[in-house]
Protein backbone atom coordinates (compact mmCIF):
# COMPACT_ATOMS: atom_id res chain seq x y z
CA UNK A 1 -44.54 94.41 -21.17
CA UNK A 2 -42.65 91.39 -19.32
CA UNK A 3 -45.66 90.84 -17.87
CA UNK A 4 -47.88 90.81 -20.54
CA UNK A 5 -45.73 88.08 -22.04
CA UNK A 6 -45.15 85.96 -18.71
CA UNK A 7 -48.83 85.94 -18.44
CA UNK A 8 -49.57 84.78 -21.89
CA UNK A 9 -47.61 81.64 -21.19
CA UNK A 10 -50.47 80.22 -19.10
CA UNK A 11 -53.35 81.39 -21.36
CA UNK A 12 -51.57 79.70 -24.30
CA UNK A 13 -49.45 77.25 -25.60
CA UNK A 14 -46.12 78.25 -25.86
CA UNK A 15 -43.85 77.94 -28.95
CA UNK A 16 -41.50 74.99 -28.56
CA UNK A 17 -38.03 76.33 -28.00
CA UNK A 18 -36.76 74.76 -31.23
CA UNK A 19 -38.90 76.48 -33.35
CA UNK A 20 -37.03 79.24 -32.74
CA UNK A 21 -33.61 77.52 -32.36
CA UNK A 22 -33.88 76.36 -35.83
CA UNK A 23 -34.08 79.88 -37.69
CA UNK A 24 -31.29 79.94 -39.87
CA UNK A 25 -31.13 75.95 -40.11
CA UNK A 26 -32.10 73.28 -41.87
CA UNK A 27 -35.99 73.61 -41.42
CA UNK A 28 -38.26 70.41 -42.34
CA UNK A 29 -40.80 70.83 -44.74
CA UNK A 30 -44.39 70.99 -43.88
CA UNK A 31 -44.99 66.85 -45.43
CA UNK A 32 -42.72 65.84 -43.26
CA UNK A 33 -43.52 67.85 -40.14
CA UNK A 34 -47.38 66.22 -41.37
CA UNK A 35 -46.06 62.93 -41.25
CA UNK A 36 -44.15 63.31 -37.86
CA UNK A 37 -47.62 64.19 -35.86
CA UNK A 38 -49.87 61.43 -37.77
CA UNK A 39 -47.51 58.49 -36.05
CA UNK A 40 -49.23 57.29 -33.52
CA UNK A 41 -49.05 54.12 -31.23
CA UNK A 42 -51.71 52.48 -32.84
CA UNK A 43 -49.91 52.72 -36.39
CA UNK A 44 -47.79 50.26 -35.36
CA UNK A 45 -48.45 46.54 -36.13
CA UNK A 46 -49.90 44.54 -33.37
CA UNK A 47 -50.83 47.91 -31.16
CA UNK A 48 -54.59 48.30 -30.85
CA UNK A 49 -56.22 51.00 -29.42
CA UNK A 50 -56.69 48.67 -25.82
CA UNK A 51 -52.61 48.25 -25.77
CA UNK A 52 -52.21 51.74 -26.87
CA UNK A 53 -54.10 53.08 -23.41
CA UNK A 54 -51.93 49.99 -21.63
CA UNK A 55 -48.86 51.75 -22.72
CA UNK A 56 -50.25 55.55 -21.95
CA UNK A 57 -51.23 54.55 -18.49
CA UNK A 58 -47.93 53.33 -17.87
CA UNK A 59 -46.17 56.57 -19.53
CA UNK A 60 -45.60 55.89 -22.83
CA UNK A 61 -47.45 58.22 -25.03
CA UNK A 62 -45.24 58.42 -28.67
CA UNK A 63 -43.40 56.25 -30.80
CA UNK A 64 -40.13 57.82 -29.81
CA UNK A 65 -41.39 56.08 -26.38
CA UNK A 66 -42.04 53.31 -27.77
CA UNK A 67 -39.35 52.70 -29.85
CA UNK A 68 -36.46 52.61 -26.58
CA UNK A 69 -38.31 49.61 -24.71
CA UNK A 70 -36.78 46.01 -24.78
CA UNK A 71 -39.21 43.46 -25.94
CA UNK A 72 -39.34 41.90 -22.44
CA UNK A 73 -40.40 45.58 -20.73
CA UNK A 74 -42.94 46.01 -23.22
CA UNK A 75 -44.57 42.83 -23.19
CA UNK A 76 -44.94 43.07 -19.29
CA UNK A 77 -46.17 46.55 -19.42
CA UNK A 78 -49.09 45.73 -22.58
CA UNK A 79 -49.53 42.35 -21.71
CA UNK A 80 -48.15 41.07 -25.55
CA UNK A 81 -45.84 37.87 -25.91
CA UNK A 82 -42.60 38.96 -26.37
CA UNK A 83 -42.28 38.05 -30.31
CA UNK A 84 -45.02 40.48 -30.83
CA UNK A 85 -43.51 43.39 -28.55
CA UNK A 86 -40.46 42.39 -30.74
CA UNK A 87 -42.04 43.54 -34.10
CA UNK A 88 -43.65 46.41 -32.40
CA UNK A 89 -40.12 47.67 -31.31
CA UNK A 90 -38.63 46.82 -34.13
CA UNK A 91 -41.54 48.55 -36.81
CA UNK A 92 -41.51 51.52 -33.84
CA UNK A 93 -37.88 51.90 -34.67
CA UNK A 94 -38.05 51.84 -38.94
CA UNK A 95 -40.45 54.89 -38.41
CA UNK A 96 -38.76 57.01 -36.48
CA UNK A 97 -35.91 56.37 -38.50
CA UNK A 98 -33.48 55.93 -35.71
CA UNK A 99 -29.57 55.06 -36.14
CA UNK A 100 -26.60 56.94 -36.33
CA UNK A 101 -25.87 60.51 -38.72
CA UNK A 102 -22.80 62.35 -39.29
CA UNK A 103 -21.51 64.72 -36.89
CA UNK A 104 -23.18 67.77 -39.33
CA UNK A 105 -26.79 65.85 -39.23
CA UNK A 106 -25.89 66.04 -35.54
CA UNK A 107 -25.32 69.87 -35.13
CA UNK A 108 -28.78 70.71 -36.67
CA UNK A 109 -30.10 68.17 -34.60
CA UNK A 110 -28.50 70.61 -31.79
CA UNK A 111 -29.67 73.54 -32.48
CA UNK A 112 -33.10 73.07 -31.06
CA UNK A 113 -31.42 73.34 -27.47
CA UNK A 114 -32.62 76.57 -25.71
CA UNK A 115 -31.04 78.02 -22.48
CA UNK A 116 -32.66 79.51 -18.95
CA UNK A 117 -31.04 82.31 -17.85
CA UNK A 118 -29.74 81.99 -14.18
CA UNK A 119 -30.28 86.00 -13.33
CA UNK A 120 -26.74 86.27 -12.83
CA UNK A 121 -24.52 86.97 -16.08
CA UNK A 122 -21.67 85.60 -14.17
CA UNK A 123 -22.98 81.54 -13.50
CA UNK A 124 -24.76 82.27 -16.73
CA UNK A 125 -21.51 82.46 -18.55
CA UNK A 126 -20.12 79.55 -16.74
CA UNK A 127 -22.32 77.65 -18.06
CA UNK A 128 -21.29 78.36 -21.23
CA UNK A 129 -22.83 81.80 -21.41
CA UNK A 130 -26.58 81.64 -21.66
CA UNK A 131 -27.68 79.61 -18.53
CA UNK A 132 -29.26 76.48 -18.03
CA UNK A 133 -29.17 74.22 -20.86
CA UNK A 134 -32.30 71.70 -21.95
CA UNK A 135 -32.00 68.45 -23.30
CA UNK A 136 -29.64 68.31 -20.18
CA UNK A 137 -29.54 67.77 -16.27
CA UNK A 138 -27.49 70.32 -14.69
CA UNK A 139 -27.02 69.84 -11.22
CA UNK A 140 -26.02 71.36 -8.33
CA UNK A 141 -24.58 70.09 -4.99
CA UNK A 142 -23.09 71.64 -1.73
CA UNK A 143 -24.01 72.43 1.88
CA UNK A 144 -27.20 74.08 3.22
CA UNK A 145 -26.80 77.93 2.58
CA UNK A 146 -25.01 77.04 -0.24
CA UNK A 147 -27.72 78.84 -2.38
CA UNK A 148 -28.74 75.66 -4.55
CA UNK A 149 -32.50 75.94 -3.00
CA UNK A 150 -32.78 79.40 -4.88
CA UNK A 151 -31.32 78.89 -7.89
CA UNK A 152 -34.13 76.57 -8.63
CA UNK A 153 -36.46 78.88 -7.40
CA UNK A 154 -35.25 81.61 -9.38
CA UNK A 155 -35.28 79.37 -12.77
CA UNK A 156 -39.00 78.10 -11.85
CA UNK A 157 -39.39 82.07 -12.67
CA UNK A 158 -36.94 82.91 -15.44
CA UNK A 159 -38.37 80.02 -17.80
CA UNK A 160 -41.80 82.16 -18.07
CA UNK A 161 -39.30 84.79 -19.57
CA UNK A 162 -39.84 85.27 -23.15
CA UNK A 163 -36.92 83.97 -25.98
CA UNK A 164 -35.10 87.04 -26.11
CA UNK A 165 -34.99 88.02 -22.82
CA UNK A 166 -33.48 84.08 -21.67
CA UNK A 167 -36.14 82.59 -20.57
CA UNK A 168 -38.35 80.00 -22.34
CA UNK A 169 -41.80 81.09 -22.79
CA UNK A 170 -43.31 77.93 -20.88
CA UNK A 171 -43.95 76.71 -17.52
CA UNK A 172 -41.88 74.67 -14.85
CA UNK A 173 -42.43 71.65 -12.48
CA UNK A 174 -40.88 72.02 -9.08
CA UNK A 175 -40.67 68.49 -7.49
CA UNK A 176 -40.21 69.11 -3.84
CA UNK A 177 -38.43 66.45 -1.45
CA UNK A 178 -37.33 68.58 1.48
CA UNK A 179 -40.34 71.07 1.77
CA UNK A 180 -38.56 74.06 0.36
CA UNK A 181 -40.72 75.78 -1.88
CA UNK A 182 -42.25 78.99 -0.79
CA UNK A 183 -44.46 80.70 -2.45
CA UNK A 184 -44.15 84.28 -0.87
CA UNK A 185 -40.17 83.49 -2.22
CA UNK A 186 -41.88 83.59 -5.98
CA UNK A 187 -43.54 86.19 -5.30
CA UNK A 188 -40.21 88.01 -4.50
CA UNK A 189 -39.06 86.75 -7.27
CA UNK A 190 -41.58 87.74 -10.05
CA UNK A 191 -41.19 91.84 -8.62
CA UNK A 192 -37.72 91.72 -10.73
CA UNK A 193 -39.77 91.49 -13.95
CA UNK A 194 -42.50 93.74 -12.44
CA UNK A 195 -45.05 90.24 -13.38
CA UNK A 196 -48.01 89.44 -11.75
CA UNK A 197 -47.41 86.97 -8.66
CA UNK A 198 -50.23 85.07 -9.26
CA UNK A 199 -49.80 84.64 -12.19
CA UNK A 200 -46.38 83.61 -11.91
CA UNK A 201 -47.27 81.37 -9.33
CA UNK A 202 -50.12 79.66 -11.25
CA UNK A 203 -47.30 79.03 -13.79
CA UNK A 204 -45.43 76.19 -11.54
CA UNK A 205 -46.85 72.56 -11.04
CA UNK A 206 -45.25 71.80 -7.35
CA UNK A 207 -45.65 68.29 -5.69
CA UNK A 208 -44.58 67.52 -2.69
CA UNK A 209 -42.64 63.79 -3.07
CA UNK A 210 -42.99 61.95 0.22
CA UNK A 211 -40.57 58.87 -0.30
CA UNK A 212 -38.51 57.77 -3.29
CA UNK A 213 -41.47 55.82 -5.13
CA UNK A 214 -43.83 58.93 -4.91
CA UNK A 215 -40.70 60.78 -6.71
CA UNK A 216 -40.18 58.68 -9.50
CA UNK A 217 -43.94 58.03 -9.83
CA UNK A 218 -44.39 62.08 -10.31
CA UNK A 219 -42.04 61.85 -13.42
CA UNK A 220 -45.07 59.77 -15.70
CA UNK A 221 -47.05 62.65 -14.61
CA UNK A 222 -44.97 64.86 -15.93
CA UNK A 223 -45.32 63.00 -19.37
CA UNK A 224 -48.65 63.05 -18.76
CA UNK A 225 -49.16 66.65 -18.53
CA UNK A 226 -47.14 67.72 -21.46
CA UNK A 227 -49.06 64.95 -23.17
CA UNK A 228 -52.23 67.17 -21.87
CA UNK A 229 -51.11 70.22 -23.79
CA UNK A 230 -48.69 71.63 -20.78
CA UNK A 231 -46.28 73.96 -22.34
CA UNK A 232 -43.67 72.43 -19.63
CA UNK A 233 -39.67 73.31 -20.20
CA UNK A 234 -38.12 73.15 -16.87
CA UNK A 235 -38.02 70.10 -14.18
CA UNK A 236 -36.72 71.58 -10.61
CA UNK A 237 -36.49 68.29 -8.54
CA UNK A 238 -34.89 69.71 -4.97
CA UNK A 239 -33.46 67.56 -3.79
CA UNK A 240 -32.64 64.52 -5.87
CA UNK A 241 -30.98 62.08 -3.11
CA UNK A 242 -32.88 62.95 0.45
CA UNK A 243 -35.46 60.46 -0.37
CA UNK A 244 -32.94 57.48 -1.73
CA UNK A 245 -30.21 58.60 0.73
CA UNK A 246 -32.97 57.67 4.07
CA UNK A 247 -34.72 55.01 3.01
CA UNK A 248 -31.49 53.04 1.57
CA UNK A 249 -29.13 53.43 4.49
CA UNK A 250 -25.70 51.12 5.36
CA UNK A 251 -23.64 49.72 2.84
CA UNK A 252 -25.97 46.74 2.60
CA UNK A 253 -28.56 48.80 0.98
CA UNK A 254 -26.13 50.72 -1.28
CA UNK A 255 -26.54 48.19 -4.37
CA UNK A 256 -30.22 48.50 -3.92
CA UNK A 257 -30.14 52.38 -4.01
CA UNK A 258 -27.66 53.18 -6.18
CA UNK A 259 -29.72 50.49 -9.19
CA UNK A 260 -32.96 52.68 -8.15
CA UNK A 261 -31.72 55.68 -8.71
CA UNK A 262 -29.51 55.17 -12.08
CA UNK A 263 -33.01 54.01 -13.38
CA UNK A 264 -34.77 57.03 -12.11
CA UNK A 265 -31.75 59.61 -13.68
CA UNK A 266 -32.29 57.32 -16.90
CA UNK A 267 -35.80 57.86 -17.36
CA UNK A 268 -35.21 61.49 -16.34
CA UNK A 269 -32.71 62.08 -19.16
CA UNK A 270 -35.04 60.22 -21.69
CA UNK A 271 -37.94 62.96 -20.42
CA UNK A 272 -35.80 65.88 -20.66
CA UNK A 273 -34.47 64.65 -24.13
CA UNK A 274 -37.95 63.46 -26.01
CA UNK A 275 -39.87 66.85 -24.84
CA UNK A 276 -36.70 69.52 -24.81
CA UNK A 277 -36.64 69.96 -21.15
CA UNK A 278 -34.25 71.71 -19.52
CA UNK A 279 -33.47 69.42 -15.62
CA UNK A 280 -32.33 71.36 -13.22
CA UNK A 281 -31.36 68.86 -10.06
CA UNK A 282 -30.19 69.66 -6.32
CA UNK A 283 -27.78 67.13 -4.33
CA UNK A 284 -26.80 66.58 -0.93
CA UNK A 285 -23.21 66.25 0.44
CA UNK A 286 -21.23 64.60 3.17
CA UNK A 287 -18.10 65.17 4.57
CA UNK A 288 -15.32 62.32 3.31
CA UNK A 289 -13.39 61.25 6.25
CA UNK A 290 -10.60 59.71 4.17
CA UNK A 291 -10.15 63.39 2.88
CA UNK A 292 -6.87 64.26 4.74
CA UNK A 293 -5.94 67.83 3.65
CA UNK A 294 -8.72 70.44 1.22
CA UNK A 295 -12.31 70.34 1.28
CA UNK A 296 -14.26 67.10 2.34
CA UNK A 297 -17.01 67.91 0.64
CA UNK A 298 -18.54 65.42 -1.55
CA UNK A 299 -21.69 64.73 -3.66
CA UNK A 300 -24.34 61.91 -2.64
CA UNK A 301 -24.79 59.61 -4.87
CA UNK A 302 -21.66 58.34 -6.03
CA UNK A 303 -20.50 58.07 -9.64
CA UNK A 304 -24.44 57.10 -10.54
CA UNK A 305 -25.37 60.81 -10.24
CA UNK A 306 -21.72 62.15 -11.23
CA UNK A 307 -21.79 60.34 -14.63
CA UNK A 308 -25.78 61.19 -15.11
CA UNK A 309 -25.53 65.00 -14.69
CA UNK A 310 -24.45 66.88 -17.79
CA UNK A 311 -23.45 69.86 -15.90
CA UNK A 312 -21.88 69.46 -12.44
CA UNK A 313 -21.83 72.43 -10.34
CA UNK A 314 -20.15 72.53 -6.24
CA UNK A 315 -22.09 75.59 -4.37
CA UNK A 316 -19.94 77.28 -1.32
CA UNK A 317 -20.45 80.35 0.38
CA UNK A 318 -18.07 83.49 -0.15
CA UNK A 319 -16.88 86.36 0.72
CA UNK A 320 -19.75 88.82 2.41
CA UNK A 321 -22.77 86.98 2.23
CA UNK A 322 -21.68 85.69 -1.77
CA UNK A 323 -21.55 82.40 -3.22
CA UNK A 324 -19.37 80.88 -5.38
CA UNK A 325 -20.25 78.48 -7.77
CA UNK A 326 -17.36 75.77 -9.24
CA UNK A 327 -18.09 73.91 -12.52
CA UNK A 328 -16.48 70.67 -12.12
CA UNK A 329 -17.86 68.49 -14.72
CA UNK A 330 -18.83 69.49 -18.64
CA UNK A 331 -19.40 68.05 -21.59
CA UNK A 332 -17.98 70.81 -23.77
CA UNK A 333 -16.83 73.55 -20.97
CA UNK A 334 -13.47 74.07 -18.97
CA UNK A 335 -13.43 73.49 -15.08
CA UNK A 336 -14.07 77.24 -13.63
CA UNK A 337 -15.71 79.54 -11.17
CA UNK A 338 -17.50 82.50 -10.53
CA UNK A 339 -19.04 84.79 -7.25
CA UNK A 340 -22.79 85.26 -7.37
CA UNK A 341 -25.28 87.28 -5.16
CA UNK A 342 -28.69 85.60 -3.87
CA UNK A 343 -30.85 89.19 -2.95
CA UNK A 344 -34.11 89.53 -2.58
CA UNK A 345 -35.41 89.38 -6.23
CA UNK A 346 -32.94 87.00 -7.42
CA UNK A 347 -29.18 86.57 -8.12
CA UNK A 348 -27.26 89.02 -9.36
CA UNK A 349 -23.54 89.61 -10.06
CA UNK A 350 -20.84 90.23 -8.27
CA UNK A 351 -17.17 91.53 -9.21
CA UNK A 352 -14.81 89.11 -9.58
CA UNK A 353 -11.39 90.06 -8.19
């Protein structure tokens, strides 16, 4: 039966999470929900159908797009003089009806998030007890071993789950920096649901990133393929810094780095928030030398990536072959940890003493 509904992910589109998130809610009504998918680029003053494929070639597809560019960005990108980018911004904005609503506007605004189950009930509920959350990057830092590598793997697989069992109903992307995805590890992976591999499998868009511009030129595809009808609602990107971290090295390059990447997390964030994405990131750590007494691990990145992660997780190994997972940083959760178990089909629990 899991199967059957893992497999009908790739032969259709899948049901946008908030669909089903908004049960119970406010729901729109069907002139408005009309009105939302007429808007198109070309609606807007000044935006012919030339500057509208100008702006899709360079990743912006929707007014929501649109409607975050400065003036001066979008008038390099379509080739307009920056009055007229101006007006386009500013008539972009007016129908998309952007500005600030009360904090109860704000809740049912909310309640199209959706969650990916982890496999393990235990780093499940600390995350706040469903998993992985979208419209957010969660990320995950810690030694090698550390069991980072397959908790991506195993979410590229849980997100083909159906709703009610946590997954998503959709597909992932699994942007690869360090050469770390397997295949035959899928495979593995899918037997817990008793799903076809290939299948599975044919359910995850990997690219391999070969240097920092490569990464961040993979996100516009990204846009691109949901654009294309791609029922996409998990971004894996493993790892986030090994590309930045070797090509920007000494303190002389750290200004440099640090600017690329705090755009790169931006633009992330703005995918993962216009398309209901849920961003699942792996970091690198080094040792702090100035760290006289406790653990000198630390995160890569600095406060760029601390501040740009929702969810902050440090990944150790434990106790007979376990790990141990510490949330550190939360919007909305307490600091806390749990004991998982990576195994051959996935993670699993394991009793906390």
């Amino acid at each position: 039966m899991v199967e059957e509904k893992i497999e009908d992910s790739e032969e259709k589109k899948s049901t946008p999470l908030g669909v089903h998130a908004l049960k119970g809610g406010k729901k729109k009504t069907k002139e408005e929900e009309a009105e939302e998918e007429d808007k198109k680029l070309t609606d807007i003053p000044g935006i012919g159908p030339g500057t509208a494929a100008k702006l899709e070639a360079a990743g912006v597809y929707d007014l929501m797009g649109l409607a975050v560019l400065g003036p001066k960005e979008l008038a390099e990108m379509a080739g307009l003089g920056e009055a007229a980018a101006r007006k386009a911004i500013q008539a972009a904005r007016q129908m998309m009806n952007l500005g600030f609503s009360d904090g109860l506007e704000f809740s049912e605004k909310r309640k199209s998030v959706g969650y990916i189950t982890t496999g393990s009930k235990n780093l499940d509920n600390l995350l706040g007890g469903k998993g992985v959350e979208t419209k957010s990057i969660t990320e995950a830092f810690g030694a090698f071993g550390s069991g980072k590598t397959q908790l991506a793997l195993a979410l590229t697989v849980n997100v083909q789950l159906p709703l009610e069992q946590g997954g998503a109903n959709g597909k992932a992307v699994f942007i690869d920096t360090e050469g770390t995805f397997r295949p035959e590890r899928i495979r593995q992976l899918a037997v817990r649901y008793n799903a076809n591999p290939d299948k599975v499998l044919k359910n995850i868009l990997v690219a391999r990133a070969f240097n920092s511009d490569h990464q961040i030129l993979l996100l516009d595809k990204i846009a691109e393929l949901i654009k294309n009808g791609e029922p996409i609602k998990l971004i894996v990107i493993d790892s986030l810094t090994a590309h930045f971290r070797a090509e920007f090295s000494g303190r002389g390059m750290l200004a440099d780095r640090q600017q690329k990447m705090n755009k790169y997390l931006h633009n992330l964030m703005k995918l993962a928030e216009s398309y209901n994405i849920a961003v699942y990131v792996t970091n690198q750590v080094m040792a702090d030398p100035a760290q006289m007494f406790g653990d000198p691990t630390k995160a890569v990145g600095g406060n760029i990536v601390a501040h740009a992660s929702t969810y902050r997780m440090y990944l150790r190994r434990g106790k007979k072959d376990s790990r141990v997972a510490k949330l550190i940083d939360s919007p909305n959760l307490p600091d806390n940890e749990t004991v998982f178990q990576v195994e051959t089909d996935g993670l699993h629990d394991v009793e906390i003493d």
